[in-house]
N, C-alpha and C. Protein backbone atom coordinates (compact mmCIF):
# COMPACT_ATOMS: atom_id res chain seq x y z
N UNK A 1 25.19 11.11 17.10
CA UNK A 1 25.31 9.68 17.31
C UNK A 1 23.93 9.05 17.15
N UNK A 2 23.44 7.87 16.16
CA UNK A 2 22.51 7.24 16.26
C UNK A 2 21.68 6.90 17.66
N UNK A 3 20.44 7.03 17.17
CA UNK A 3 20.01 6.02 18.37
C UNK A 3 19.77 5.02 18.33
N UNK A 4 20.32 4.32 19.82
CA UNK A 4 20.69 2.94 19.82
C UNK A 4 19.23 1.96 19.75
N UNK A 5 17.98 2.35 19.84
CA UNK A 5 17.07 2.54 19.55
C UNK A 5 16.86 1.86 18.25
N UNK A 6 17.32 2.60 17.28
CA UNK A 6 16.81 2.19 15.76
C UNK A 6 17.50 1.36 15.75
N UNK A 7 18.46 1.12 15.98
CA UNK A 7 19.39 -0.27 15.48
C UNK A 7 19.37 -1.74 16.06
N UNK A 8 18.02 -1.48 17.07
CA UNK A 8 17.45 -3.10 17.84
C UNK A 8 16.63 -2.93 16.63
N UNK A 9 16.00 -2.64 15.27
CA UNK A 9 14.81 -2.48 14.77
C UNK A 9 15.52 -3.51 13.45
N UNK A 10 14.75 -4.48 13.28
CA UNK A 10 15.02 -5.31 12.16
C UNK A 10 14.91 -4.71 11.27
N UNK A 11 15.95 -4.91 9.93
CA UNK A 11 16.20 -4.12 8.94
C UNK A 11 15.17 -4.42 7.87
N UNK A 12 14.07 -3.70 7.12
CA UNK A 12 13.15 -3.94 6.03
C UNK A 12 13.51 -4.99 5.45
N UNK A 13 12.67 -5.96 5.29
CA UNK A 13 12.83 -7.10 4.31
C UNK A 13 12.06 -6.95 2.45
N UNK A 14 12.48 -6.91 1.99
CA UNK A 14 11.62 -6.96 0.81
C UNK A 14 11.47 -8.09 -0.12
N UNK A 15 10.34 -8.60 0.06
CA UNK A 15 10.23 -9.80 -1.29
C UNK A 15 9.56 -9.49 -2.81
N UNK A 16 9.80 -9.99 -4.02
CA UNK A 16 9.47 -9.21 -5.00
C UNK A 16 8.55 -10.65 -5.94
N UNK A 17 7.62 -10.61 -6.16
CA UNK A 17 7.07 -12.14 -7.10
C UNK A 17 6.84 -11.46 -8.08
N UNK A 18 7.25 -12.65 -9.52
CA UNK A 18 6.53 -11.94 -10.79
C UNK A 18 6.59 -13.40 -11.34
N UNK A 19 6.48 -13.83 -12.74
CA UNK A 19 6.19 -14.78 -13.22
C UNK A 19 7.40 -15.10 -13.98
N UNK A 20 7.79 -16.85 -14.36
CA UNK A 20 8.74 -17.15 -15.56
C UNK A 20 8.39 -17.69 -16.66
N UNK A 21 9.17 -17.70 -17.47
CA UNK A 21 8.41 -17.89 -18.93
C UNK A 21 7.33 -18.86 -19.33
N UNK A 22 6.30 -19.70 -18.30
CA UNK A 22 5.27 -20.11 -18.15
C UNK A 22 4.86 -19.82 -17.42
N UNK A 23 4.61 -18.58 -17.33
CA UNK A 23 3.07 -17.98 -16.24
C UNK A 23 3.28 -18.65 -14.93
N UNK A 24 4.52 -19.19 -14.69
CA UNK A 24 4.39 -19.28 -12.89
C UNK A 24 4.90 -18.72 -12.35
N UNK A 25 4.38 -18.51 -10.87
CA UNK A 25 4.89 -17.52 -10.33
C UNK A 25 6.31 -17.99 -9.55
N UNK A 26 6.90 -17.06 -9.15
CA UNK A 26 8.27 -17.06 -8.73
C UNK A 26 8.65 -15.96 -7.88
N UNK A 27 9.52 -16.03 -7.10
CA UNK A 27 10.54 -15.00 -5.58
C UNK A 27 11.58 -14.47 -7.05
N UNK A 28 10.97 -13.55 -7.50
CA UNK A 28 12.12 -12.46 -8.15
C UNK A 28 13.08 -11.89 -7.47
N UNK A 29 13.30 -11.31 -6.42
CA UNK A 29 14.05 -11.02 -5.54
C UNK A 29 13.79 -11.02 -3.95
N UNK A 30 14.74 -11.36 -3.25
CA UNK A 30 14.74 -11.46 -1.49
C UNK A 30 15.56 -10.71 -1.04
N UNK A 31 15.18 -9.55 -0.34
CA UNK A 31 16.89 -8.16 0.01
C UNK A 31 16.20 -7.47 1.18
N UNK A 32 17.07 -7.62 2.27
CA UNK A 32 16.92 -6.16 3.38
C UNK A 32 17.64 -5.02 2.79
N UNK A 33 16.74 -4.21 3.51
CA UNK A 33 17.08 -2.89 2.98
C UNK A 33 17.88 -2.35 4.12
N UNK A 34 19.25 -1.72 3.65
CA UNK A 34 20.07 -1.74 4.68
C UNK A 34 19.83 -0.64 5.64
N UNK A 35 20.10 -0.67 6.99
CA UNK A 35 19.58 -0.27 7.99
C UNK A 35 20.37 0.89 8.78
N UNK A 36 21.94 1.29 7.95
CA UNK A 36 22.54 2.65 7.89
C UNK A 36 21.86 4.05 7.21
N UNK A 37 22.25 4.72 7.58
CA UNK A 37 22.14 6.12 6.56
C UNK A 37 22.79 6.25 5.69
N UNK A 38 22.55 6.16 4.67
CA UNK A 38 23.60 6.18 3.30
C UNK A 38 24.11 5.10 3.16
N UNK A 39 23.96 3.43 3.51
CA UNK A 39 24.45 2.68 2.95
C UNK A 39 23.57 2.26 1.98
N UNK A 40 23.87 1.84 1.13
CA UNK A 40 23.62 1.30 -0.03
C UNK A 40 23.01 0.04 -0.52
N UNK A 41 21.91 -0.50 -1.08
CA UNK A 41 21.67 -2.15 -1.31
C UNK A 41 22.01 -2.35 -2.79
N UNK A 42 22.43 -3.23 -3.24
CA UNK A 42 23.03 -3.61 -4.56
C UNK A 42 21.85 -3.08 -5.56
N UNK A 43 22.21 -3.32 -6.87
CA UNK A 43 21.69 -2.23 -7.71
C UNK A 43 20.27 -3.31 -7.97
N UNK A 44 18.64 -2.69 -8.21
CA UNK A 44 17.68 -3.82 -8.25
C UNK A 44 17.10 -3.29 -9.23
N UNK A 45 17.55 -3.83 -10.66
CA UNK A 45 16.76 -3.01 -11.85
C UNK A 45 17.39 -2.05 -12.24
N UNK A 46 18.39 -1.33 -11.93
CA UNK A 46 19.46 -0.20 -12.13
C UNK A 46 19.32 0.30 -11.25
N UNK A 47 18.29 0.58 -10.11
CA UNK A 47 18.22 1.69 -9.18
C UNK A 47 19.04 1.28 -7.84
N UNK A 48 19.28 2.40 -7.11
CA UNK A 48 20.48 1.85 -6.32
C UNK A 48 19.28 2.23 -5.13
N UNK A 49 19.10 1.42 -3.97
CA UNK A 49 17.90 1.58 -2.76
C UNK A 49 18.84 2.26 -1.68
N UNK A 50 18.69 3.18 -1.42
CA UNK A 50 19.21 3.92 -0.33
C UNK A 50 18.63 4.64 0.69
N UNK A 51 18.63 4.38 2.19
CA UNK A 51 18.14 4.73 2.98
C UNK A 51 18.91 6.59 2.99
N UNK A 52 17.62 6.73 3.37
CA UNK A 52 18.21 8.21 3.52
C UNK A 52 17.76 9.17 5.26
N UNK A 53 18.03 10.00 5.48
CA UNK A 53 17.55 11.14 6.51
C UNK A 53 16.46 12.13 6.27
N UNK A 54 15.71 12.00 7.02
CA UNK A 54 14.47 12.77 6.61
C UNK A 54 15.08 14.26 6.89
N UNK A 55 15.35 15.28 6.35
CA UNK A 55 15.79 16.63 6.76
C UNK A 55 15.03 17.40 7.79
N UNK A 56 13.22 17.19 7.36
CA UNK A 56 12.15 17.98 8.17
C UNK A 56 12.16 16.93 9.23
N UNK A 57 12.65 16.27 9.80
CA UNK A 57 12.25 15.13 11.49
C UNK A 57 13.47 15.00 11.46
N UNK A 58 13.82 15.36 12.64
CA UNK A 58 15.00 15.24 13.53
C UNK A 58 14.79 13.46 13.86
N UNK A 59 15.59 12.79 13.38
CA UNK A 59 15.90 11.25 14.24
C UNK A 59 14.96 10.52 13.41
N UNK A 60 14.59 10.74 11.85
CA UNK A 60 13.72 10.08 11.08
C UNK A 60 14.44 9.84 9.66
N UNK A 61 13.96 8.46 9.52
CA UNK A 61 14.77 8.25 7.84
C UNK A 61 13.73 7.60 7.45
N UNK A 62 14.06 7.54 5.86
CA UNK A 62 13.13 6.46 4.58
C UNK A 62 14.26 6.18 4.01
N UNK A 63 13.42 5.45 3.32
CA UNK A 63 13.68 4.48 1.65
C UNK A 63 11.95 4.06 0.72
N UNK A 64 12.45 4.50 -0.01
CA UNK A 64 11.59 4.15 -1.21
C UNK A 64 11.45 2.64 -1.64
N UNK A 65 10.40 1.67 -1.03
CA UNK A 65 10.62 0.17 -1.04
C UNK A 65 9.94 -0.35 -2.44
N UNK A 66 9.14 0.74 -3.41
CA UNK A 66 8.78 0.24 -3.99
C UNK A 66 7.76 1.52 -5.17
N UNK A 67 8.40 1.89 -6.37
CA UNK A 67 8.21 3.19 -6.75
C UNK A 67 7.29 2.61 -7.94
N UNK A 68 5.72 3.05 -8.62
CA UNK A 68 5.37 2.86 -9.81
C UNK A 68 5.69 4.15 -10.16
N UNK A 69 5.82 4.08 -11.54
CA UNK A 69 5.48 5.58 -12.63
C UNK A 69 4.90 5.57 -13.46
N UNK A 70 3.58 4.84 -13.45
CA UNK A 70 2.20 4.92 -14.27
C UNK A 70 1.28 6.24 -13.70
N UNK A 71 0.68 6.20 -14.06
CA UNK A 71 -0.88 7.61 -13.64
C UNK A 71 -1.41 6.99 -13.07
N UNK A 72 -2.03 7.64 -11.71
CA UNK A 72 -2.91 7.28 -10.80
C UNK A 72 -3.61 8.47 -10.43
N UNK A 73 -3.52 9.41 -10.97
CA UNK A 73 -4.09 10.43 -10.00
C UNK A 73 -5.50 10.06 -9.21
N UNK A 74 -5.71 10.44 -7.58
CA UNK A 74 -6.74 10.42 -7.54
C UNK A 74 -6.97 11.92 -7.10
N UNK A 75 -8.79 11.68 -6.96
CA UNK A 75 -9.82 12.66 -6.41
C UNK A 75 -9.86 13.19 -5.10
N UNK A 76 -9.25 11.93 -3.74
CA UNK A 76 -9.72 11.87 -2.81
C UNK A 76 -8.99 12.89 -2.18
N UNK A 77 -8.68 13.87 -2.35
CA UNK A 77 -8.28 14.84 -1.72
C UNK A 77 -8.90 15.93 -1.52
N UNK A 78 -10.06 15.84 -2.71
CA UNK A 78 -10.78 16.85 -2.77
C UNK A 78 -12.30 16.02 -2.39
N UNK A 79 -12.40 14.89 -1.65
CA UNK A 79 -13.61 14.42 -1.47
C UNK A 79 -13.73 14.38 0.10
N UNK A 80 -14.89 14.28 0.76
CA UNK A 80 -15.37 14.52 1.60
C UNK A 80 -16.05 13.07 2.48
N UNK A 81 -16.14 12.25 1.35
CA UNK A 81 -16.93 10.76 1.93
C UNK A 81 -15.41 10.38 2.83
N UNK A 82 -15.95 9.00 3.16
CA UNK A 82 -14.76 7.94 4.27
C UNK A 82 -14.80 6.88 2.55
N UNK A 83 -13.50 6.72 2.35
CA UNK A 83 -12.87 5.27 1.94
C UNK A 83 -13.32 4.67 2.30
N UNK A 84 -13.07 4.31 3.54
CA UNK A 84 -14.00 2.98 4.10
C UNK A 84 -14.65 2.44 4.18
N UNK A 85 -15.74 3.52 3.53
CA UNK A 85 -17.10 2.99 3.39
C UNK A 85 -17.47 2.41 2.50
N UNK A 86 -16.86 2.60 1.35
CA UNK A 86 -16.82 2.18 -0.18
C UNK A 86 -16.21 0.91 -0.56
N UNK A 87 -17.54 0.42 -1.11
CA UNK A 87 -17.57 -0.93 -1.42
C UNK A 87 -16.86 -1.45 -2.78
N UNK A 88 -16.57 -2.14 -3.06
CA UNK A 88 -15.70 -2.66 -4.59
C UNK A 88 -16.64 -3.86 -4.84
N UNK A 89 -17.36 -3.74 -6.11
CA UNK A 89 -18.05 -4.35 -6.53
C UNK A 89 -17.35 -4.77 -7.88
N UNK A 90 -16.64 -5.35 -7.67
CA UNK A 90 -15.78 -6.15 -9.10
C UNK A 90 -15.47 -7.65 -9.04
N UNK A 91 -16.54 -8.58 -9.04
CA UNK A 91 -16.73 -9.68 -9.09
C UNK A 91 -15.37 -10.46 -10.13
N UNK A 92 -15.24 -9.70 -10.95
CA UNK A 92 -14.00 -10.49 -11.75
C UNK A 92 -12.82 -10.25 -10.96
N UNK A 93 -12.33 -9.74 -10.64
CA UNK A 93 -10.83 -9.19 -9.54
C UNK A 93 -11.54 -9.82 -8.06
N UNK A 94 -12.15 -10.88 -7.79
CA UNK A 94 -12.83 -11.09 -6.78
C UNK A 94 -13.06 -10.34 -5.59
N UNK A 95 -13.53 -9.08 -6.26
CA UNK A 95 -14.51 -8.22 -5.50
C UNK A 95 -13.11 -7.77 -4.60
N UNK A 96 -11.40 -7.11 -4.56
CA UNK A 96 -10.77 -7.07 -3.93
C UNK A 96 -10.27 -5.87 -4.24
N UNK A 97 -10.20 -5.79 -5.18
CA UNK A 97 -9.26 -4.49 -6.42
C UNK A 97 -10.48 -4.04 -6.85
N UNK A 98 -10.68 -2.35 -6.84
CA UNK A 98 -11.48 -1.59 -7.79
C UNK A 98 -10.62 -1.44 -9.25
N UNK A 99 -11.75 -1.28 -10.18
CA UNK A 99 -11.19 -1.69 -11.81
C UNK A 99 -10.33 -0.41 -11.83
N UNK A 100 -10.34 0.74 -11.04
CA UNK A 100 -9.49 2.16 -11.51
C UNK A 100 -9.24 2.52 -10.42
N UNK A 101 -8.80 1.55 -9.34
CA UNK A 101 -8.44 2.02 -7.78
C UNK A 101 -7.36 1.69 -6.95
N UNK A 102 -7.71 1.77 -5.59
CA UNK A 102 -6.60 0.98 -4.72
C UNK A 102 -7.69 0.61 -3.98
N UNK A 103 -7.04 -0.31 -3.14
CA UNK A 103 -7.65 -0.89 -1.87
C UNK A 103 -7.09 -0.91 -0.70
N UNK A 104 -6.83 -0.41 0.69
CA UNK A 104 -6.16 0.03 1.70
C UNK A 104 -6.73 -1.85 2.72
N UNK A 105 -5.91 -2.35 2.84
CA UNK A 105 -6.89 -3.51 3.33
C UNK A 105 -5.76 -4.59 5.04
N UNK A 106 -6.48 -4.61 6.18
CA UNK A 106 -5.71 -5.41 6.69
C UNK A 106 -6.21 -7.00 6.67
N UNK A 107 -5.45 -7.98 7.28
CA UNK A 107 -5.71 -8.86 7.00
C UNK A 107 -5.08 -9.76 8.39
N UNK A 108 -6.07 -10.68 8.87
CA UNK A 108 -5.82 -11.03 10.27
C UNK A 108 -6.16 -12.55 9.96
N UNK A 109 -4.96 -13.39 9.79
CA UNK A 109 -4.54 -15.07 9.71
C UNK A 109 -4.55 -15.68 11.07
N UNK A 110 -5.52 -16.86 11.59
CA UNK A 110 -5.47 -17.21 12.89
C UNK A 110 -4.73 -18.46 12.49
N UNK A 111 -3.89 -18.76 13.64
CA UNK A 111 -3.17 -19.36 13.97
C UNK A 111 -3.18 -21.01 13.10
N UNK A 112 -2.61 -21.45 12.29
CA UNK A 112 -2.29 -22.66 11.85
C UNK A 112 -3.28 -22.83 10.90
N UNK A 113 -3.88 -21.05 10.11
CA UNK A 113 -4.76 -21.19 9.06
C UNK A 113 -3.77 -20.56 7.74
N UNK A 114 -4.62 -21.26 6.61
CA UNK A 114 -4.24 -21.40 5.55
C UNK A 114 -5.47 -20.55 4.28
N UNK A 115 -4.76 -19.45 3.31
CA UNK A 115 -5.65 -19.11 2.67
C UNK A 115 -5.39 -19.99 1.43
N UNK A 116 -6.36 -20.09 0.71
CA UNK A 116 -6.65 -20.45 -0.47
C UNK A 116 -5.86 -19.81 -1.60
N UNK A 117 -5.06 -20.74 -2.68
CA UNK A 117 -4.69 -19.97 -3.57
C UNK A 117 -5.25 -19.38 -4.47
N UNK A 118 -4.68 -17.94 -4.87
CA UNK A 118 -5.43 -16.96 -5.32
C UNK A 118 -4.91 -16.10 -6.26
N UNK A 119 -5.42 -15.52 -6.83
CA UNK A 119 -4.53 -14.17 -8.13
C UNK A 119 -5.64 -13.47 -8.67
N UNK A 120 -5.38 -11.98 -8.14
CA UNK A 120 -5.68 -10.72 -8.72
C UNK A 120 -5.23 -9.42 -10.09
N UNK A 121 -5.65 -9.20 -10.46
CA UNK A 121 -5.12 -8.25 -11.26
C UNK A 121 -5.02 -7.05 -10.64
N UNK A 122 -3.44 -7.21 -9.77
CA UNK A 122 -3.43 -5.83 -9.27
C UNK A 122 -1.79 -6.13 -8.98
N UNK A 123 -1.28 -4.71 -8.13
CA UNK A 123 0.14 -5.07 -7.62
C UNK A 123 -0.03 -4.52 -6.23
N UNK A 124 0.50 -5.61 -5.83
CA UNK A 124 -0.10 -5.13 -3.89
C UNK A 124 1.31 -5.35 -3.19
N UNK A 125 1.13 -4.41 -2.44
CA UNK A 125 2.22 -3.87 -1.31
C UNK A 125 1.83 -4.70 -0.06
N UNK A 126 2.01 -5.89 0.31
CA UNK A 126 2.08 -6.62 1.68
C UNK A 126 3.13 -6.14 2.83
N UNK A 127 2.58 -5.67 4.13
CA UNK A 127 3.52 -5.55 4.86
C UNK A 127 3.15 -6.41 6.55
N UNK A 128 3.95 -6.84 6.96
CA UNK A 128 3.96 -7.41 7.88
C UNK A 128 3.63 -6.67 9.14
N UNK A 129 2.92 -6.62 9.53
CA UNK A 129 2.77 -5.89 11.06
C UNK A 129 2.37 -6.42 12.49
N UNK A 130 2.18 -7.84 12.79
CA UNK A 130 2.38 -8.79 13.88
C UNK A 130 2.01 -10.06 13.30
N UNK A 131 3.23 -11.31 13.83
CA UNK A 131 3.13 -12.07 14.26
C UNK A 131 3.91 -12.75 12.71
N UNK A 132 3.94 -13.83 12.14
CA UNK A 132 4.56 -14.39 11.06
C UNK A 132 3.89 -15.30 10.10
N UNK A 133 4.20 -15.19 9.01
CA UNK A 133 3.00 -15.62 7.85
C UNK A 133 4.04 -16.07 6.70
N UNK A 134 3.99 -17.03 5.75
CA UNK A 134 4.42 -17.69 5.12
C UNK A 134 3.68 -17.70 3.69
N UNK A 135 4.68 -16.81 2.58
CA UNK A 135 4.06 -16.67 1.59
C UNK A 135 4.28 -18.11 0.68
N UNK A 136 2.95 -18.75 0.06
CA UNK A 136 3.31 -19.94 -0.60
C UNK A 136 3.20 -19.44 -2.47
N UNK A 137 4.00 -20.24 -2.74
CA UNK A 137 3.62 -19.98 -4.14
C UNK A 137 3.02 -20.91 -4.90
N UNK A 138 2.62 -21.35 -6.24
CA UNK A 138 1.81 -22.29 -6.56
C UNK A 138 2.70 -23.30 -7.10
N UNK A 139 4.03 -23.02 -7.18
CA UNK A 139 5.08 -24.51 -7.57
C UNK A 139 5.41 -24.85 -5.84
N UNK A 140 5.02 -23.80 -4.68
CA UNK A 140 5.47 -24.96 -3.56
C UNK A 140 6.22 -24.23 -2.85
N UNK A 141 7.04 -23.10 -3.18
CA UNK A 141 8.00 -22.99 -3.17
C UNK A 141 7.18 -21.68 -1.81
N UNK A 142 7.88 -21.51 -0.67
CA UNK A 142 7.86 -20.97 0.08
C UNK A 142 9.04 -19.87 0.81
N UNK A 143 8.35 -18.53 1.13
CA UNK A 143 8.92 -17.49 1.97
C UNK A 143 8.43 -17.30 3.48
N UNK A 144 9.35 -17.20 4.65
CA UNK A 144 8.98 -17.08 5.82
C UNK A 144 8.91 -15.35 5.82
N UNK A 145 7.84 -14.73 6.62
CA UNK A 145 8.17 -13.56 6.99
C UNK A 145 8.24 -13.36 8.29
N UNK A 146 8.97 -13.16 9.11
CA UNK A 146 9.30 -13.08 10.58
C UNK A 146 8.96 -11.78 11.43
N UNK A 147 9.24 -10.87 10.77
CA UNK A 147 9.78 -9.54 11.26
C UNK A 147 8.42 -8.29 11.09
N UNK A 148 7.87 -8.15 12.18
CA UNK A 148 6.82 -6.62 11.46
C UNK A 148 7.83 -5.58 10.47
N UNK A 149 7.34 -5.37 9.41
CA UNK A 149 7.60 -4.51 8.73
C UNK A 149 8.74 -5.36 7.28
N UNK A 150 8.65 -6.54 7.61
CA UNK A 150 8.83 -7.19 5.91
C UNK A 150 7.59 -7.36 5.09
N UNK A 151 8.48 -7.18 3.75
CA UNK A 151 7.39 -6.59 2.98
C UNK A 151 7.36 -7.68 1.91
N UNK A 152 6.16 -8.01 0.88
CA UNK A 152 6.05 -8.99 0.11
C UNK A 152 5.45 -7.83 -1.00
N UNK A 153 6.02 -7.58 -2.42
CA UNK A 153 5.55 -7.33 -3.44
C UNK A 153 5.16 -7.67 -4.64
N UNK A 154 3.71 -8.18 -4.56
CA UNK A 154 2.98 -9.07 -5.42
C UNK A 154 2.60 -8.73 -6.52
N UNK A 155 2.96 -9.16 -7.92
CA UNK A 155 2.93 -8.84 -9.10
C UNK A 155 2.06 -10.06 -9.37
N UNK A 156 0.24 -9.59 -8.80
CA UNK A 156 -0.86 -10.27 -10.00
C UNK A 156 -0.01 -12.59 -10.13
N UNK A 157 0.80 -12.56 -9.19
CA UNK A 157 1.02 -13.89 -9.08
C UNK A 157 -0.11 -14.86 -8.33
N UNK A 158 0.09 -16.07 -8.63
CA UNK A 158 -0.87 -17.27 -8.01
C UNK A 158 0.34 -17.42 -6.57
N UNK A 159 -0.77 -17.34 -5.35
CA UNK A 159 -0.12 -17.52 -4.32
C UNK A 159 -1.12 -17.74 -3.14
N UNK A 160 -0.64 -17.87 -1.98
CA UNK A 160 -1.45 -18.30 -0.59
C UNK A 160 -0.39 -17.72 0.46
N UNK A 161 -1.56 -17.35 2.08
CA UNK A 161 -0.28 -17.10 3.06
C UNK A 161 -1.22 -18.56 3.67
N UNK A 162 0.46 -18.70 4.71
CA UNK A 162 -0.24 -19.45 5.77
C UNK A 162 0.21 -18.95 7.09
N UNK A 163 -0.29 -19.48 8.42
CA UNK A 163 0.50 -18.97 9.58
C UNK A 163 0.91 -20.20 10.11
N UNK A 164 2.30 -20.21 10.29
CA UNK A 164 2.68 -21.25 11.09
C UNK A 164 2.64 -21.06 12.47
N UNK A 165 2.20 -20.07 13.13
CA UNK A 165 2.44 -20.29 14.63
C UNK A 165 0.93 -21.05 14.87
N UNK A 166 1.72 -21.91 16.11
CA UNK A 166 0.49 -22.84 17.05
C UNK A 166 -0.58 -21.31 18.18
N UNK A 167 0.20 -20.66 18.69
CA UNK A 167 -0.73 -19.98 19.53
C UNK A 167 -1.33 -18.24 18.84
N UNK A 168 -0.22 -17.84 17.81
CA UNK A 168 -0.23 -16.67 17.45
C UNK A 168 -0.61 -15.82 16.28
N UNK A 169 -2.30 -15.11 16.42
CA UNK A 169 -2.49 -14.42 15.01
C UNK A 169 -1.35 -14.15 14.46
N UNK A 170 -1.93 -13.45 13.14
CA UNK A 170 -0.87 -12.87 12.21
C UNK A 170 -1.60 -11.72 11.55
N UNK A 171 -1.30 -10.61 11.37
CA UNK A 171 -1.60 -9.47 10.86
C UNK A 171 -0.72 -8.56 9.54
N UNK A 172 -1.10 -8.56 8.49
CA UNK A 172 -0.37 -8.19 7.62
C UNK A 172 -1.55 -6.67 6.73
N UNK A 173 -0.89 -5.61 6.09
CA UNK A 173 -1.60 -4.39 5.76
C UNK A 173 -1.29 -4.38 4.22
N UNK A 174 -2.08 -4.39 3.54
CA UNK A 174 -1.96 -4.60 1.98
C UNK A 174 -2.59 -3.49 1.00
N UNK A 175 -2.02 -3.10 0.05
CA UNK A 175 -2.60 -1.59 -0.66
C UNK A 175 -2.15 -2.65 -2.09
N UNK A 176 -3.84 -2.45 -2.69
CA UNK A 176 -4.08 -3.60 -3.75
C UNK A 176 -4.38 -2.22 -4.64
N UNK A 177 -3.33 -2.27 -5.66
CA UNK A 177 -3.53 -1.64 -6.74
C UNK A 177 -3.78 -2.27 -8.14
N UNK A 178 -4.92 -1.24 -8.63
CA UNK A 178 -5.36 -2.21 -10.38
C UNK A 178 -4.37 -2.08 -11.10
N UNK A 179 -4.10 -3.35 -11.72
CA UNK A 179 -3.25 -3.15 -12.65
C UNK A 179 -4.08 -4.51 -13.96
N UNK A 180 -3.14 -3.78 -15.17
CA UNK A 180 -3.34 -4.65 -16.50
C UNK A 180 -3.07 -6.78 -15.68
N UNK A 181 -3.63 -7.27 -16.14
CA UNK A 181 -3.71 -8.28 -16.24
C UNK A 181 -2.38 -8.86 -16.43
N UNK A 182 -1.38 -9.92 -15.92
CA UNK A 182 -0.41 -10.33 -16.19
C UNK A 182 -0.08 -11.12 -17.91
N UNK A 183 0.27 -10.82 -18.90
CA UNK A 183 0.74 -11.32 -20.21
C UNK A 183 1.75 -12.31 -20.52
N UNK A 184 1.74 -13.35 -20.41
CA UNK A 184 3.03 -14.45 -20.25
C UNK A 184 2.64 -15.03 -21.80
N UNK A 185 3.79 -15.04 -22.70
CA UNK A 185 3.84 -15.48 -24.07
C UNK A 185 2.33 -16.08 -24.55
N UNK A 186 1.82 -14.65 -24.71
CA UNK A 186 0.75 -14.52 -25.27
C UNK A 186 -0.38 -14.47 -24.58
N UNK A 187 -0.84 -15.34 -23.43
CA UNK A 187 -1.95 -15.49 -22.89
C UNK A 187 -2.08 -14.90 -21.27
N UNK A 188 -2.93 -14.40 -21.13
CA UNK A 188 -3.76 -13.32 -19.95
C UNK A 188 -3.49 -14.48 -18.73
N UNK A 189 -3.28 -14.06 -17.55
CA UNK A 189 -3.40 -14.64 -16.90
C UNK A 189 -4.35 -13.90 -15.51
N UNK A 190 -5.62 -14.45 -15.91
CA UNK A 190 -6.86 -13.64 -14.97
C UNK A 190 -6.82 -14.02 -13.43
N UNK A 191 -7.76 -13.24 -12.97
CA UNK A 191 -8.04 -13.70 -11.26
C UNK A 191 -8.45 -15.04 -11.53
N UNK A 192 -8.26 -15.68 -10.02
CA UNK A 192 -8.70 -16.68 -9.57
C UNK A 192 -8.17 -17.27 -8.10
N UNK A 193 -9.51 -18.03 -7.89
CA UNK A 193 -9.33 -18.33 -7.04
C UNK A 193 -9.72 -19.34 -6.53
N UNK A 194 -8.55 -20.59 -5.93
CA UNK A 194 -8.61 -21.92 -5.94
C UNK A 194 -9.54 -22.35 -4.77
N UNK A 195 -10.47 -22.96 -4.85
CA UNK A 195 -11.45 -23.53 -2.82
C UNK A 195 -10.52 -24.95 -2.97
């Protein structure tokens, strides 16, 4: 029998941005990921998202929220320094994204602040982990995220968070991966970043 446990636990949210046929950005898809064992979320791209049972952890499941199949291999398995310490000196990707890397990064929004709109050449994994933040896009168009553990997947789009709460940070954990530059009928669409 489940525990009753997991099922007070809000079900994964996933948001997906990519661009429409003028380089703006856009909410490609909005879907929880369903919160049974073996149920099923409608098909996203052909692939069918299914929560599954971890076999090795007793009372543990996944889902795969978000799979590349490009080359990445890294080194750091066989290295000895701290990540952390290592600086990204890439002034064009505004110093955020290494040109052949990732970036492991949290990010702490005080209360009724607003970032600047912005776009990287990378694809970053946003996840929510306290309090609620509001992804904006550059036509206006806005996503609430409520829940620790909804997720925003940013495809190199022009965007901003904000926090709407009056008393309450916001904390979100982001893994900024390099990627090619976004290509919209013909022309590059580089970093930047709006003051």
């Amino acid at each position: 029998m489940p525990d009753p446990i997991f099922f007070s636990l809000h079900p994964l949210r996933r948001i997906v941005t990519a661009h429409d046929n003028n380089g703006n950005s856009i909410i490609q898809s909005d879907t929880e990921l369903p919160s049974e064992v073996g149920a099923s979320l409608h098909a996203v791209y052909g692939l069918l998202i299914r929560l599954q049972e971890m076999r090795q952890v007793n009372g543990a499941q996944s889902a795969s929220i978000w799979v590349t199949t490009d080359s990445i291999p890294t080194g750091d398995n066989n290295r000895s320094d701290d990540g952390g310490k290592r600086g990204i000196d890439n002034p064009s990707n505004l110093d955020l994204v290494h040109p052949t890397g990732t970036n492991l990064r949290s990010t702490d929004l005080a209360p009724r602040a607003i970032t600047p709109m912005h776009r990287t050449c990378s694809l970053d994994y946003n996840i929510l982990v306290l309090g609620e933040v509001i992804l904006i896009n550059e036509d206006g168009t806005e996503k609430h995220l409520k829940n620790p553990g909804d997720v925003v997947i940013q495809k190199g789009t022009m965007h901003a968070w904000r926090n709407p709460s009056e008393e309450k940070w916001a904390r979100w954990i982001t893994v900024l991966i390099a990627a090619d530059p976004v290509l919209v009928d013909g022309k590059l669409l580089d970093p930047e970043f709006l003051h």
